[in-house]
Each structure stands twice: as structure tokens, then as C-alpha cells.
C-alpha atoms as a PDB file:
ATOM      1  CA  UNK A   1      89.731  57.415 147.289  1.00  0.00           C
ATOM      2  CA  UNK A   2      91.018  56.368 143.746  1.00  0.00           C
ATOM      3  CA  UNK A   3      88.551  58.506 142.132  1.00  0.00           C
ATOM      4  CA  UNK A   4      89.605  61.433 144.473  1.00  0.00           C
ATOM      5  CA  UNK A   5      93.258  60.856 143.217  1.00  0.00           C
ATOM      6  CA  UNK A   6      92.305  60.263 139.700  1.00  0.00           C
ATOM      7  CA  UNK A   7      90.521  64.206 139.842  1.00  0.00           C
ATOM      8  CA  UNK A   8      93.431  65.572 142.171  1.00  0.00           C
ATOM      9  CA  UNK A   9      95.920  64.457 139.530  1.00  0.00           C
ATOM     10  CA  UNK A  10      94.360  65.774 136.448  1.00  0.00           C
ATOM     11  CA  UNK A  11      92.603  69.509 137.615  1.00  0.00           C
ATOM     12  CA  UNK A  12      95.253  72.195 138.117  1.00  0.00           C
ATOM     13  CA  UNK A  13      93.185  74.263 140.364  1.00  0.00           C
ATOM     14  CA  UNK A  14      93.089  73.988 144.401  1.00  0.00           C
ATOM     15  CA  UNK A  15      91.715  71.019 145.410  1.00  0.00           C
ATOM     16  CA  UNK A  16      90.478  70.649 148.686  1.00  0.00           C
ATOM     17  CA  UNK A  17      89.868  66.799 150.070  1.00  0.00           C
ATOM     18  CA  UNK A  18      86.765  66.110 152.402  1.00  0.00           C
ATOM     19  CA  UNK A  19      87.558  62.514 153.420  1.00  0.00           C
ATOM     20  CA  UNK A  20      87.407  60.316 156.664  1.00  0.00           C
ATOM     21  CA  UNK A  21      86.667  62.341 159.484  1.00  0.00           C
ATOM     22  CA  UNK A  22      86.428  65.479 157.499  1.00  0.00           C
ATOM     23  CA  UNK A  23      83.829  64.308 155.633  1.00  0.00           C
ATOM     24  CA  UNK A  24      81.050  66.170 157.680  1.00  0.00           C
ATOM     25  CA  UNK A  25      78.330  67.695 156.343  1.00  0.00           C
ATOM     26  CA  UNK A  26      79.380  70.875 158.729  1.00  0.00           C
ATOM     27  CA  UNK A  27      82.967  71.166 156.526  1.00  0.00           C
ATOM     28  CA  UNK A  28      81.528  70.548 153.735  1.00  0.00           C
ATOM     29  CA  UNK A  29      79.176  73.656 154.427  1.00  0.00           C
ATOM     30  CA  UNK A  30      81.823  75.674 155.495  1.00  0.00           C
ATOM     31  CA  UNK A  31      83.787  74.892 151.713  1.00  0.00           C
ATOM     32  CA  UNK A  32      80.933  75.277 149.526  1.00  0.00           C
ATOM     33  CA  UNK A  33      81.088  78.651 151.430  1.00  0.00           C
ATOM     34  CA  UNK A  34      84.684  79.631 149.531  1.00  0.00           C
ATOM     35  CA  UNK A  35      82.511  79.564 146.627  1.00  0.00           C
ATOM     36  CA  UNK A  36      84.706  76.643 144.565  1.00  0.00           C
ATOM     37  CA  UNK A  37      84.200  76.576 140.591  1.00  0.00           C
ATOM     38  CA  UNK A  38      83.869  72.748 141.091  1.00  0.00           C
ATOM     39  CA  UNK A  39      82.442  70.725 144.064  1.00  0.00           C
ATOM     40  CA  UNK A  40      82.417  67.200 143.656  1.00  0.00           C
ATOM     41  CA  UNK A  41      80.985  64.487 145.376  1.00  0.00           C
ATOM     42  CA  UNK A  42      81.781  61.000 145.409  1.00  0.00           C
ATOM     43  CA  UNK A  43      79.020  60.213 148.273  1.00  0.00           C
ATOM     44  CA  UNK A  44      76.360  58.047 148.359  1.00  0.00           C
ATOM     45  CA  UNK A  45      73.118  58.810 147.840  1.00  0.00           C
ATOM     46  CA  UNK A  46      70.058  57.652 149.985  1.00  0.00           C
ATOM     47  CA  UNK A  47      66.648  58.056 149.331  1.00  0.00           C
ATOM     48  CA  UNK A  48      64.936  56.440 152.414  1.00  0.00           C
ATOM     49  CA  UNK A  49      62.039  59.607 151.891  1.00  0.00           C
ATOM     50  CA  UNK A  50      61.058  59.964 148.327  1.00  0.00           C
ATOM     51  CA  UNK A  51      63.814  63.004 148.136  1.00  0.00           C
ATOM     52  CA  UNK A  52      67.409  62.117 147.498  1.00  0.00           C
ATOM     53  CA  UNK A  53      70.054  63.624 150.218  1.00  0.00           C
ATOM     54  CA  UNK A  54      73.286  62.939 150.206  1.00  0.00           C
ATOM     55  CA  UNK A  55      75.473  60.891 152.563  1.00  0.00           C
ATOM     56  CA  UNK A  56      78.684  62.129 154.331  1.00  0.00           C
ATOM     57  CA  UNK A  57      80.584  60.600 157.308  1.00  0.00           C
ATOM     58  CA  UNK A  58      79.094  59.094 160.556  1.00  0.00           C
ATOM     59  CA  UNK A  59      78.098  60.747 163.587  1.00  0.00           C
ATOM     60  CA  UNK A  60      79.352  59.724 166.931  1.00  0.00           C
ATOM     61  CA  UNK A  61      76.252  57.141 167.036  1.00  0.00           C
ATOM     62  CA  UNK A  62      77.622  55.628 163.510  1.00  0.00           C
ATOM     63  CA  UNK A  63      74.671  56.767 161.577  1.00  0.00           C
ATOM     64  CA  UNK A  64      75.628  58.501 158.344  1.00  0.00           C
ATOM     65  CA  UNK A  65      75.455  62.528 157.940  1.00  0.00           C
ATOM     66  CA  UNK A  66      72.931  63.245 155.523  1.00  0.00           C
ATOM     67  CA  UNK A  67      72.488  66.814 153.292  1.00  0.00           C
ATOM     68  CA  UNK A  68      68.699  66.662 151.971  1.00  0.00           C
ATOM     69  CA  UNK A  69      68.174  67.993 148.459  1.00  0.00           C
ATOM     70  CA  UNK A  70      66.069  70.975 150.288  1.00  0.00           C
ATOM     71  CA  UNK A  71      69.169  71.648 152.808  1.00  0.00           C
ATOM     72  CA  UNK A  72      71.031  72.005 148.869  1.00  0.00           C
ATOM     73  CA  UNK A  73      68.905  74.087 148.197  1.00  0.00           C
ATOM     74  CA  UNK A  74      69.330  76.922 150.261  1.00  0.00           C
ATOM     75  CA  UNK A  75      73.531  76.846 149.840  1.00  0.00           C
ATOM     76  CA  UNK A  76      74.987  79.336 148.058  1.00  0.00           C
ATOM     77  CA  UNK A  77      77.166  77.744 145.461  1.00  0.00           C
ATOM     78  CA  UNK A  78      77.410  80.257 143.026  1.00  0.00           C
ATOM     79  CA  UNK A  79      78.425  79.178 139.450  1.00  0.00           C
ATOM     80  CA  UNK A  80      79.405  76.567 140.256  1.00  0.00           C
ATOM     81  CA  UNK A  81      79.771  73.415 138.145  1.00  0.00           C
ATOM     82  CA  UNK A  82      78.476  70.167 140.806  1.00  0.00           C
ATOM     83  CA  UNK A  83      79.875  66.460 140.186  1.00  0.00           C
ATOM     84  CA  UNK A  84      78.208  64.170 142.091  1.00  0.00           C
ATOM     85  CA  UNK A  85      79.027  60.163 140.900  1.00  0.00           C
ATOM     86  CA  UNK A  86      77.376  58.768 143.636  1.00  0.00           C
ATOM     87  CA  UNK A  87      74.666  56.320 142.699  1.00  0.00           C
ATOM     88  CA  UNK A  88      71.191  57.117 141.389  1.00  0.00           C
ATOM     89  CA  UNK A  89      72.519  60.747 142.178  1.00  0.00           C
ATOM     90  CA  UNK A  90      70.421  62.391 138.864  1.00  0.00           C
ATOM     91  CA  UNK A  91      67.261  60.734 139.691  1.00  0.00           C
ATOM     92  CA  UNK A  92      64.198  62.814 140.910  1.00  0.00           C
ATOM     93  CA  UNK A  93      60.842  62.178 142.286  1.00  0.00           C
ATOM     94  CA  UNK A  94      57.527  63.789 140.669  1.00  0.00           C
ATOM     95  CA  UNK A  95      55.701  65.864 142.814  1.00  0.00           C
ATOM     96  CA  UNK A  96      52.561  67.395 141.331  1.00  0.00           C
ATOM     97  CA  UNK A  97      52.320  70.942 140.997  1.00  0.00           C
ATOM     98  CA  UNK A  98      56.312  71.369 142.066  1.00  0.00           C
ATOM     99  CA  UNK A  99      57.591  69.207 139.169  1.00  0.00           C
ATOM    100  CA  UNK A 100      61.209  67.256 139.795  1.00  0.00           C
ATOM    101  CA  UNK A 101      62.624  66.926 143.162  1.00  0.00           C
ATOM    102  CA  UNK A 102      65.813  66.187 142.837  1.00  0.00           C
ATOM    103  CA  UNK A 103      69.839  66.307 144.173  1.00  0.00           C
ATOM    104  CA  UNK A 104      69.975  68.234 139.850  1.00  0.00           C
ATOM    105  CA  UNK A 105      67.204  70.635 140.964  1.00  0.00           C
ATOM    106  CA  UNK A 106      68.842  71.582 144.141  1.00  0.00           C
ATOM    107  CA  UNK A 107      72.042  72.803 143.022  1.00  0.00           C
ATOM    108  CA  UNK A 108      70.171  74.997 140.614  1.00  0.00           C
ATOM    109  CA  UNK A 109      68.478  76.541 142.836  1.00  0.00           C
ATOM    110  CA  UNK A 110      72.085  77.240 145.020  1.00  0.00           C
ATOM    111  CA  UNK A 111      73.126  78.441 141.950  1.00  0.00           C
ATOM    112  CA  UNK A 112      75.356  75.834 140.313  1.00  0.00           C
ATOM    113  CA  UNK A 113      75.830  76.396 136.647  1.00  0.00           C
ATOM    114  CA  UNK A 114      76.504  72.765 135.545  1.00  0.00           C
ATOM    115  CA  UNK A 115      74.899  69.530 137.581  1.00  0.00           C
ATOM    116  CA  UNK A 116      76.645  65.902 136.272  1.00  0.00           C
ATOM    117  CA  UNK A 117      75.193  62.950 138.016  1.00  0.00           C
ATOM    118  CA  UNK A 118      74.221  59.650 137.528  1.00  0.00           C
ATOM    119  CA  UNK A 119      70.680  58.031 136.731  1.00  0.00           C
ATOM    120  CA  UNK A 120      71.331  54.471 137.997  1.00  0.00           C
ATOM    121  CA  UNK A 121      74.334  52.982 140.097  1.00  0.00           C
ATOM    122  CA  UNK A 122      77.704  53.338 138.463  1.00  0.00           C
ATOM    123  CA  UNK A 123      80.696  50.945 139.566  1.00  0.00           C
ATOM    124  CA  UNK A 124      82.911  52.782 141.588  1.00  0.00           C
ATOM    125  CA  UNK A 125      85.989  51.481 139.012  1.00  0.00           C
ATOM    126  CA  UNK A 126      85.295  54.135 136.433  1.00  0.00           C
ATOM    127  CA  UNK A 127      88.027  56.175 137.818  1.00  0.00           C
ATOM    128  CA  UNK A 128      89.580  56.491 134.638  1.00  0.00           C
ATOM    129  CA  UNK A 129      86.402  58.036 133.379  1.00  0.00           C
ATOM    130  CA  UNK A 130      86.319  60.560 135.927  1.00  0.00           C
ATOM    131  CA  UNK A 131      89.870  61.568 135.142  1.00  0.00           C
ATOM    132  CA  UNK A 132      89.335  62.138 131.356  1.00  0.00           C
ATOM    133  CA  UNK A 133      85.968  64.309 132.593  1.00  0.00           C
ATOM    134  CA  UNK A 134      88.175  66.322 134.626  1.00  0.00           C
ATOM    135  CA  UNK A 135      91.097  66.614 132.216  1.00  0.00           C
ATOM    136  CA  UNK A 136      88.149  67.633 129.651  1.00  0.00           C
ATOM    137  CA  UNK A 137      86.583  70.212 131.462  1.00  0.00           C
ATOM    138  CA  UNK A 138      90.025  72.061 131.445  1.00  0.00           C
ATOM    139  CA  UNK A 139      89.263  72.546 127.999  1.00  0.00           C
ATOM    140  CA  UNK A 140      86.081  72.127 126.753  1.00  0.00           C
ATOM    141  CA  UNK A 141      82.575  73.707 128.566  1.00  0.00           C
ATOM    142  CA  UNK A 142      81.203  70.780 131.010  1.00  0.00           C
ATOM    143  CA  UNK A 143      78.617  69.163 128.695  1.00  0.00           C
ATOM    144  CA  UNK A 144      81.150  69.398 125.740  1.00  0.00           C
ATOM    145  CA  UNK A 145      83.694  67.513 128.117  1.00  0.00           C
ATOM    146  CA  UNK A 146      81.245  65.080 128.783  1.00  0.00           C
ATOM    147  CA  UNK A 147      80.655  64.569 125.433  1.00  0.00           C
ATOM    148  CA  UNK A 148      84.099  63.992 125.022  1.00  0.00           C
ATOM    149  CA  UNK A 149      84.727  61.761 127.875  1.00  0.00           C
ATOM    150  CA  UNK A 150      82.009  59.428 126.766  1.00  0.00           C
ATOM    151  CA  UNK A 151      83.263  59.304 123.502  1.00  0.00           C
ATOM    152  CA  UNK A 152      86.179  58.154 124.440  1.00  0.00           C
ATOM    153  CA  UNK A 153      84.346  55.513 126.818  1.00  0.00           C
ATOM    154  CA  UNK A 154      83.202  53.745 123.904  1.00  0.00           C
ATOM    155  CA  UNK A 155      85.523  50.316 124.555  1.00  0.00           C
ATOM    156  CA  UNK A 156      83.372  50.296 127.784  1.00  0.00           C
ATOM    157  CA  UNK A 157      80.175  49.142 128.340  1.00  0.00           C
ATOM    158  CA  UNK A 158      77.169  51.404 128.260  1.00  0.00           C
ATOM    159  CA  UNK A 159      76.556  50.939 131.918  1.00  0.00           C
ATOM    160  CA  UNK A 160      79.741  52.752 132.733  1.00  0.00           C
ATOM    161  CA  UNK A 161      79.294  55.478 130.764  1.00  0.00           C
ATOM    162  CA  UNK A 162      75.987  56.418 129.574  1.00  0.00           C
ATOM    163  CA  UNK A 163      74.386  56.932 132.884  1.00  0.00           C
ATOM    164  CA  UNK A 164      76.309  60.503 133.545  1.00  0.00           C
ATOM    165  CA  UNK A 165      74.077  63.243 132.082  1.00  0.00           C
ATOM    166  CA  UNK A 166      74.741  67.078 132.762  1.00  0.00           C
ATOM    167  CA  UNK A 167      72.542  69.292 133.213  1.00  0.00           C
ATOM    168  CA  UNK A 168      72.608  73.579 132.676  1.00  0.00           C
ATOM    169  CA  UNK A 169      71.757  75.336 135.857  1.00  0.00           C
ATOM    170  CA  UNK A 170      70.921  79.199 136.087  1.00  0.00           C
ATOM    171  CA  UNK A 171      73.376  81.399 134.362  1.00  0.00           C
ATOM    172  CA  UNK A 172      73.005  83.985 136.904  1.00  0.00           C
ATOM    173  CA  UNK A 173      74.037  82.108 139.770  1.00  0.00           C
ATOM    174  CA  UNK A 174      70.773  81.223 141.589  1.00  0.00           C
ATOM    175  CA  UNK A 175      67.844  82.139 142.651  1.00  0.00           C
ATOM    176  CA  UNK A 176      69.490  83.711 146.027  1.00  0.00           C
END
């Protein structure tokens, strides 16, 4: 919830809160519907099948929600740019003849324009880190702010920093 308050308090724009019991995988559907300019997704991410999907709330039998990176896939999230901190959240599997399969891969095919995740498990006290990306992206193009925003993480160790990469989706909007 910090980082969620850290990104509320520094982006001007709406900002609409998928939390507790709204954090469904059926809401969050229905938002990436409105077409935001930035989803972002402090979830985990579980890879129990070789393909990352990512974790919501539980269901009435307290197993976790999960959106696979195919179900990504076919959303419609047209330019725009995708956050997800969530550990391991960049990483992809190999698949020959298909190339990466990954949560990055997924969103470009919905049509995101910018992808920032992790490649290894980030602590979740790097709110402040989160905030400067945010405040950043209000001014520079996402993998300038990045830039920035790690620059600026320098007094930190690497391992809170350096594991965000972004990644350029289609400039169209998708494949859809």
C-alpha cells in the first residue's frame, strides 16, 4: 500500500486503486478496458508453469486470482505504458521457435507502448524509487525517466535499483 501512496501522491492524472477486495482479476479487466495511459501493478508474480501470470486477490476458496501472460495477451491496453514491480516480473521463458514468453511480451502484444518490470525480486521498501519514476515520467519519456530515477538511486544498492529495465512496445498500439 505504501508504494500505491507513494504513485498516488506524485502522478496528477486519475488514479484508480485496485486493492483488497477489489483486487480481482474481473475489475481489473473491466479498468484496463477505460484504456488508462498507465496501469501499474504491484502484484506478485507466480510462475508455477514455465509462463509468468500475475497474482491478484483470493477467491472465495483463498487461492490467489491469477492473469496468465497469454490471458495479457489478448487485452486491449492500447498505448499504454505497464509498471509491474512485482518480483521476477521481466523474466521470460525460451520457447523454441516462439522466442520469449514473458509478462514484457504480453503487454506488447495488448498494445502497451512502454513495459518496466523487474528481472529478480526487488524489496518491497523501494517506495521512494517508485515515486521519483512516477514524478519522472511526468516529464521525461518512460525509459528517459528511468534513467533518471536510477540515477538518482545511486546511494542505494544495485539490488534496488538496477533490476527495473523498460522495455518499447509497438508504437501502433498492438497487434489487435
Amino acid at each position: 500500500i505504501a508504494e500505491t501512496d507513494a504513485i498516488a501522491s506524485n502522478w496528477t492524472g486519475r488514479v484508480e486503486r485496485l486493492d483488497g477486495a477489489n483486487a480481482t482479476v474481473g475489475r481489473f479487466r473491466q479498468e484496463a478496458n477505460t484504456h488508462p495511459s498507465i496501469i501499474h501493478l504491484a502484484t506478485h508474480v507466480v510462475n508455477a508453469t514455465g509462463v509468468p501470470s500475475l497474482a491478484f486477490g483470493l477467491d472465495a476458496t483463498g487461492v490467489p486470482e491469477t492473469l496468465s501472460a497469454a490471458d495479457v495477451g489478448l487485452l486491449h491496453t492500447p498505448n499504454a505504458m505497464v509498471v509491474m514491480t512485482g518480483c521476477d516480473s521481466a523474466n521470460a521463458t525460451t520457447r523454441p521457435g516462439e522466442g520469449l514468453l514473458g509478462l514484457a511480451r504480453a503487454w506488447t502484444l495488448a498494445g502497451a507502448s512502454h513495459i518496466a518490470g523487474t528481472l529478480w525480486p526487488v524489496r518491497d521498501t523501494n517506495t521512494s524509487i517508485i515515486g521519483d519514476l512516477y514524478r519522472n515520467l511526468q516529464l521525461e519519456p518512460p525509459a528517459q525517466a528511468l534513467r533518471t530515477t536510477q540515477l538518482s538511486a545511486l546511494r542505494y544498492p544495485p539490488s534496488v535499483w538496477a533490476g527495473m529495465q523498460m522495455y518499447a512496445g509497438l508504437p501502433t498500439g498492438g497487434l489487435q
